[in-house]
N, C-alpha and C. Protein backbone atom coordinates (compact mmCIF):
# COMPACT_ATOMS: atom_id res chain seq x y z
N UNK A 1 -42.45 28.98 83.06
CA UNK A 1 -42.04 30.13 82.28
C UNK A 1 -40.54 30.08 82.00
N UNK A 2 -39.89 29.60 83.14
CA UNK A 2 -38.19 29.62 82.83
C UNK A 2 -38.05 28.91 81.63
N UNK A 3 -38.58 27.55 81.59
CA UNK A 3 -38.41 26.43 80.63
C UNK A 3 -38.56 27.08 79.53
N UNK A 4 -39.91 27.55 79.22
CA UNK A 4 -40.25 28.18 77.54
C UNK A 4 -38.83 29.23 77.39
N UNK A 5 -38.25 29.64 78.57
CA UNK A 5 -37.72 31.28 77.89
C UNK A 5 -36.81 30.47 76.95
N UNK A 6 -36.06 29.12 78.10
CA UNK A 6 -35.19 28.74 78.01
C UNK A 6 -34.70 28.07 76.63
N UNK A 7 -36.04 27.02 76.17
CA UNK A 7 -36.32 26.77 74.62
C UNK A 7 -36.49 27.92 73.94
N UNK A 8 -36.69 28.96 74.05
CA UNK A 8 -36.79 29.97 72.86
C UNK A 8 -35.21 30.49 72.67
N UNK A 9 -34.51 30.44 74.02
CA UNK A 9 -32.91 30.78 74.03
C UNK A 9 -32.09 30.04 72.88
N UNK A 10 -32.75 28.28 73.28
CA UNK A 10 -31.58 27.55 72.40
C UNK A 10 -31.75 27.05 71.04
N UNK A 11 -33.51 27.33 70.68
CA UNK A 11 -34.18 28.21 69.40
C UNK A 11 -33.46 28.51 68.39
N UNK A 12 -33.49 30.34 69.21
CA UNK A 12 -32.52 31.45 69.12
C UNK A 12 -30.72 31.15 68.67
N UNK A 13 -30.64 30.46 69.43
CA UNK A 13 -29.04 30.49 68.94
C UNK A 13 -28.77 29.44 67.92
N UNK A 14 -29.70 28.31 68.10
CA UNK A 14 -29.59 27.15 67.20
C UNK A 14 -29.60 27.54 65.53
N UNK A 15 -30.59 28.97 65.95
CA UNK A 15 -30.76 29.52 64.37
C UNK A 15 -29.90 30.84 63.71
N UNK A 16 -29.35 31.09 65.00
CA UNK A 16 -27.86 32.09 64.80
C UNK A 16 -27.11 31.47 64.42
N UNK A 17 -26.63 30.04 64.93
CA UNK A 17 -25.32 29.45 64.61
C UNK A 17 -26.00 28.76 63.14
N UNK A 18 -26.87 28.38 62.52
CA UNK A 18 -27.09 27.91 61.63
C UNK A 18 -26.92 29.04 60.61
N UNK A 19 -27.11 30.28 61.04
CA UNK A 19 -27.18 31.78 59.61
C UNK A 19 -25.73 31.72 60.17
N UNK A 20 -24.68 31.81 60.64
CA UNK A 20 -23.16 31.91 60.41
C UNK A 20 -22.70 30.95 59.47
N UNK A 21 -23.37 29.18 59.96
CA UNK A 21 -22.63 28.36 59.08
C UNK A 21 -22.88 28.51 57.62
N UNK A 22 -24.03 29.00 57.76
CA UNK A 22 -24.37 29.83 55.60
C UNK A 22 -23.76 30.39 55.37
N UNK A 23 -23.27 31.43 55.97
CA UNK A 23 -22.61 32.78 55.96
C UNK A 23 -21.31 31.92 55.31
N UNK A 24 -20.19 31.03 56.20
CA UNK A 24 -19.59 30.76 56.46
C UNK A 24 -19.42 29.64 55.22
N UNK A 25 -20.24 28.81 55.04
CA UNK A 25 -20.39 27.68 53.43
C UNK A 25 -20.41 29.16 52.53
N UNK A 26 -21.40 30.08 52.59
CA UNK A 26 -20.91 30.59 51.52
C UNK A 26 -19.94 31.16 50.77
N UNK A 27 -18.83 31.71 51.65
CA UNK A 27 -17.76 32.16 51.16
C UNK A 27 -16.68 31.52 51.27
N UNK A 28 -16.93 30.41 52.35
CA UNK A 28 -15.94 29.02 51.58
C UNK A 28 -16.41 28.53 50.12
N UNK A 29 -17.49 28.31 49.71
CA UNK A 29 -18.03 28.62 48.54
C UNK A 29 -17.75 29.01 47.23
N UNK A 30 -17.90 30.40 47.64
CA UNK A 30 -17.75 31.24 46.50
C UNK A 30 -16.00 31.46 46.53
N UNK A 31 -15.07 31.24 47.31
CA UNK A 31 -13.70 30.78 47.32
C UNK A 31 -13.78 29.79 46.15
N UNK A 32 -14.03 28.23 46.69
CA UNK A 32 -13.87 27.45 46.43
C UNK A 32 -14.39 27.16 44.08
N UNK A 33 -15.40 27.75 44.18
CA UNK A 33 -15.83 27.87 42.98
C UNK A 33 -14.99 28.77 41.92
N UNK A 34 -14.57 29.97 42.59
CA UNK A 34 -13.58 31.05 41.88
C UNK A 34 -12.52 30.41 41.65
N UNK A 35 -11.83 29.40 42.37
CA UNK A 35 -10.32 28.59 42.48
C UNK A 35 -10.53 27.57 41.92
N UNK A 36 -11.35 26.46 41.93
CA UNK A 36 -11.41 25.31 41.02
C UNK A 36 -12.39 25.50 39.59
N UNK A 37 -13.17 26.27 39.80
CA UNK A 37 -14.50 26.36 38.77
C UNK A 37 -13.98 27.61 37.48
N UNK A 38 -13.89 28.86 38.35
CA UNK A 38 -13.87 29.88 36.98
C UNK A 38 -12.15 30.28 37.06
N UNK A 39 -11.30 29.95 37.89
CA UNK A 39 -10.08 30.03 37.45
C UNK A 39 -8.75 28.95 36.95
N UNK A 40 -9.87 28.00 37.55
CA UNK A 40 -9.05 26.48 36.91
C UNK A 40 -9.24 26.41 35.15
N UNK A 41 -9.99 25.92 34.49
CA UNK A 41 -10.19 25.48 33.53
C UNK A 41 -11.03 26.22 32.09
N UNK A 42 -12.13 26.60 32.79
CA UNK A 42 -12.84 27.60 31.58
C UNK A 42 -13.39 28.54 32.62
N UNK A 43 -13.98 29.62 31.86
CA UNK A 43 -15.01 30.66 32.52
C UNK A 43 -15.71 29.95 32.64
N UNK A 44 -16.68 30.00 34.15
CA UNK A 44 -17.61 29.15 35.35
C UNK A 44 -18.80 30.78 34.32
N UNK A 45 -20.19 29.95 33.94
CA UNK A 45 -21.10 30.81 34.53
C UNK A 45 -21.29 31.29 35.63
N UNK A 46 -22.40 32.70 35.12
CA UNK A 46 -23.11 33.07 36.26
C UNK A 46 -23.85 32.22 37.06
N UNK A 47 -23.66 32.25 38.64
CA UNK A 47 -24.37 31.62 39.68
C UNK A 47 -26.35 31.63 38.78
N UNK A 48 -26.71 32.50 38.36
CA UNK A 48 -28.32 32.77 38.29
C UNK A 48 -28.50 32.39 37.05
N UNK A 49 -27.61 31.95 36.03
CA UNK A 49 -27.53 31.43 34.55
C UNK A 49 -28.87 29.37 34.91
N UNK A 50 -28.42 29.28 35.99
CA UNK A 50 -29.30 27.78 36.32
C UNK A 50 -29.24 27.73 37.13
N UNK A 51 -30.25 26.92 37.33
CA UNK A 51 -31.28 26.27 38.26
C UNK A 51 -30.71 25.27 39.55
N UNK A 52 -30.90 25.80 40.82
CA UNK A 52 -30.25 24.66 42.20
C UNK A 52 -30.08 23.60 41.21
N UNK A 53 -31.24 22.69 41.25
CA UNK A 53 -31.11 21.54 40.37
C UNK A 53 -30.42 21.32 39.01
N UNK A 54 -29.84 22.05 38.48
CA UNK A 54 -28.97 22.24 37.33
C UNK A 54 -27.60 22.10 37.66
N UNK A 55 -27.30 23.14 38.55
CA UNK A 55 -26.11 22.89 39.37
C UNK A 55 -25.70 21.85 39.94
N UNK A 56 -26.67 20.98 40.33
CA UNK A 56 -26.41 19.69 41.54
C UNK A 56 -25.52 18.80 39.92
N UNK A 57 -26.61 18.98 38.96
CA UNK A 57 -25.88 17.91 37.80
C UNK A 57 -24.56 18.61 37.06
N UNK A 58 -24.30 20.06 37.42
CA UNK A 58 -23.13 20.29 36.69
C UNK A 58 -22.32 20.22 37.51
N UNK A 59 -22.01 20.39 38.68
CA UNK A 59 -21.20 19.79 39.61
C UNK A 59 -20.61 18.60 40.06
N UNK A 60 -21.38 17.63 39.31
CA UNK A 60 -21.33 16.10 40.00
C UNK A 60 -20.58 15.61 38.20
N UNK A 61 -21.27 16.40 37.64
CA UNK A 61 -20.09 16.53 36.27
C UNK A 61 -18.73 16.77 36.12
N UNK A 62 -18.46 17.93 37.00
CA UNK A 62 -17.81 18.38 37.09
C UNK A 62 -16.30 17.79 38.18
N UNK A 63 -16.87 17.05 39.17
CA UNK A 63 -16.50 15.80 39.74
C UNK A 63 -15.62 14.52 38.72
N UNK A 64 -16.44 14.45 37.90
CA UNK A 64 -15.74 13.46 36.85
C UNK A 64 -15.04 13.97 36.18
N UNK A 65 -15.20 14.76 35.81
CA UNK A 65 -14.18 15.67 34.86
C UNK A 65 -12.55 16.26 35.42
N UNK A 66 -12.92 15.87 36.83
CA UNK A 66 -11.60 16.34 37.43
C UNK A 66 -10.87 15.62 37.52
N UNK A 67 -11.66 14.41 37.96
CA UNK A 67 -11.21 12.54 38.61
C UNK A 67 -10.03 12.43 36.91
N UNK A 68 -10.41 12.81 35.62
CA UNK A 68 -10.58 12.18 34.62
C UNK A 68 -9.34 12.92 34.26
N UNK A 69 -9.43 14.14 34.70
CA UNK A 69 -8.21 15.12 34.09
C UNK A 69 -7.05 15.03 35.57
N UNK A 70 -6.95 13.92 36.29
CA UNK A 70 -5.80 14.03 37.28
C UNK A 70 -6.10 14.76 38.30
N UNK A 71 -7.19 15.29 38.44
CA UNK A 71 -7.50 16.68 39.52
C UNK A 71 -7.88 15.68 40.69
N UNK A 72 -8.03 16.05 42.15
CA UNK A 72 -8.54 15.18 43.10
C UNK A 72 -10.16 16.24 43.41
N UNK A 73 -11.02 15.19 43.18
CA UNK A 73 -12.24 16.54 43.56
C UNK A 73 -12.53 16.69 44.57
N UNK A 74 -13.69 17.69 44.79
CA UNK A 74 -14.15 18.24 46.39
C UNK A 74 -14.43 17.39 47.22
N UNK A 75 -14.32 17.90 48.03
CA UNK A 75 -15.37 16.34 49.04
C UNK A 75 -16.08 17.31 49.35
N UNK A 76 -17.37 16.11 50.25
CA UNK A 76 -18.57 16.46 50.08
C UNK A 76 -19.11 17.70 50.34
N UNK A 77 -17.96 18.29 51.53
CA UNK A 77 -18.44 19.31 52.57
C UNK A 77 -17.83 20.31 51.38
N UNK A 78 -17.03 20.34 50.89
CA UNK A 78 -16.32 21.48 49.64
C UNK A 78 -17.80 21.70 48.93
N UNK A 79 -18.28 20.13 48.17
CA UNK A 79 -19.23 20.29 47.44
C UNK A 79 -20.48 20.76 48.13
N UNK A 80 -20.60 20.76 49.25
CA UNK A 80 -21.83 21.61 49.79
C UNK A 80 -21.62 23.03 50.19
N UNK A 81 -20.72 23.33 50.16
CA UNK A 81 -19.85 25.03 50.35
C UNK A 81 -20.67 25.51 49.00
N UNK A 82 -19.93 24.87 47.61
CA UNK A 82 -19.88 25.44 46.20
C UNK A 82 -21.82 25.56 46.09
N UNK A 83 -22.10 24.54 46.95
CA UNK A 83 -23.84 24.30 45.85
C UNK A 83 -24.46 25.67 46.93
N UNK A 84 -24.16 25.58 48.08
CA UNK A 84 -24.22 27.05 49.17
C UNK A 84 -24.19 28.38 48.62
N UNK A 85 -23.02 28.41 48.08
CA UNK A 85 -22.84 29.80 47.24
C UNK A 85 -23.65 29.81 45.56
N UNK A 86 -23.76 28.72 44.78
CA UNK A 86 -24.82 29.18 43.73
C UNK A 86 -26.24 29.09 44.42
N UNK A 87 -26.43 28.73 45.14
CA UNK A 87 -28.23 28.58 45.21
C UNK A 87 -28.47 30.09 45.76
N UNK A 88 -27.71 30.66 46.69
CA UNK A 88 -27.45 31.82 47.40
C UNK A 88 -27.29 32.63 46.42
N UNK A 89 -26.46 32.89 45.97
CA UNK A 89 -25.86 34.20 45.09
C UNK A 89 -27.23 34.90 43.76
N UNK A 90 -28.20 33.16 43.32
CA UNK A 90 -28.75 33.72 42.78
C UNK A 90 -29.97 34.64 42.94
């Protein structure tokens, strides 16, 4: 019985600390998108305007477009913050 409590404990927190790090990508996120995306260059659509999968290709666009214009782009963990906050928001 100790054992099970014990797996349901580290369960439990494994899936607490995983809803902070969302929490936590997301508003590094939605930072990160407001500062490079809708205040850098043009008005950024709405997060719910497209599709996860829409995003993955306007982002990775958006990557080149920076490389191209002198900008240094996200790295990966930036770029998984930004794709955090549109898949979320919508």
């Amino acid at each position: 019985m100790k054992v099970f409590g014990l797996i349901v404990m580290l369960l439990w927190s494994g899936k607490a600390f995983a809803e902070a790090q969302s929490a936590s990508d997301f508003a590094a996120g939605e930072q990160l998108f407001k500062v490079y995306c809708a205040d850098a260059c043009h008005q950024a659509p709405a997060a719910r305007r497209l599709k996860p999968q829409q995003w993955r290709i306007v982002l990775e666009t958006m990557q080149v477009r920076m490389q191209t214009a002198g900008m240094p782009p996200l790295t990966e963990i930036q770029l998984g913050q930004v794709f955090t906050y549109l898949k979320e928001k919508r």
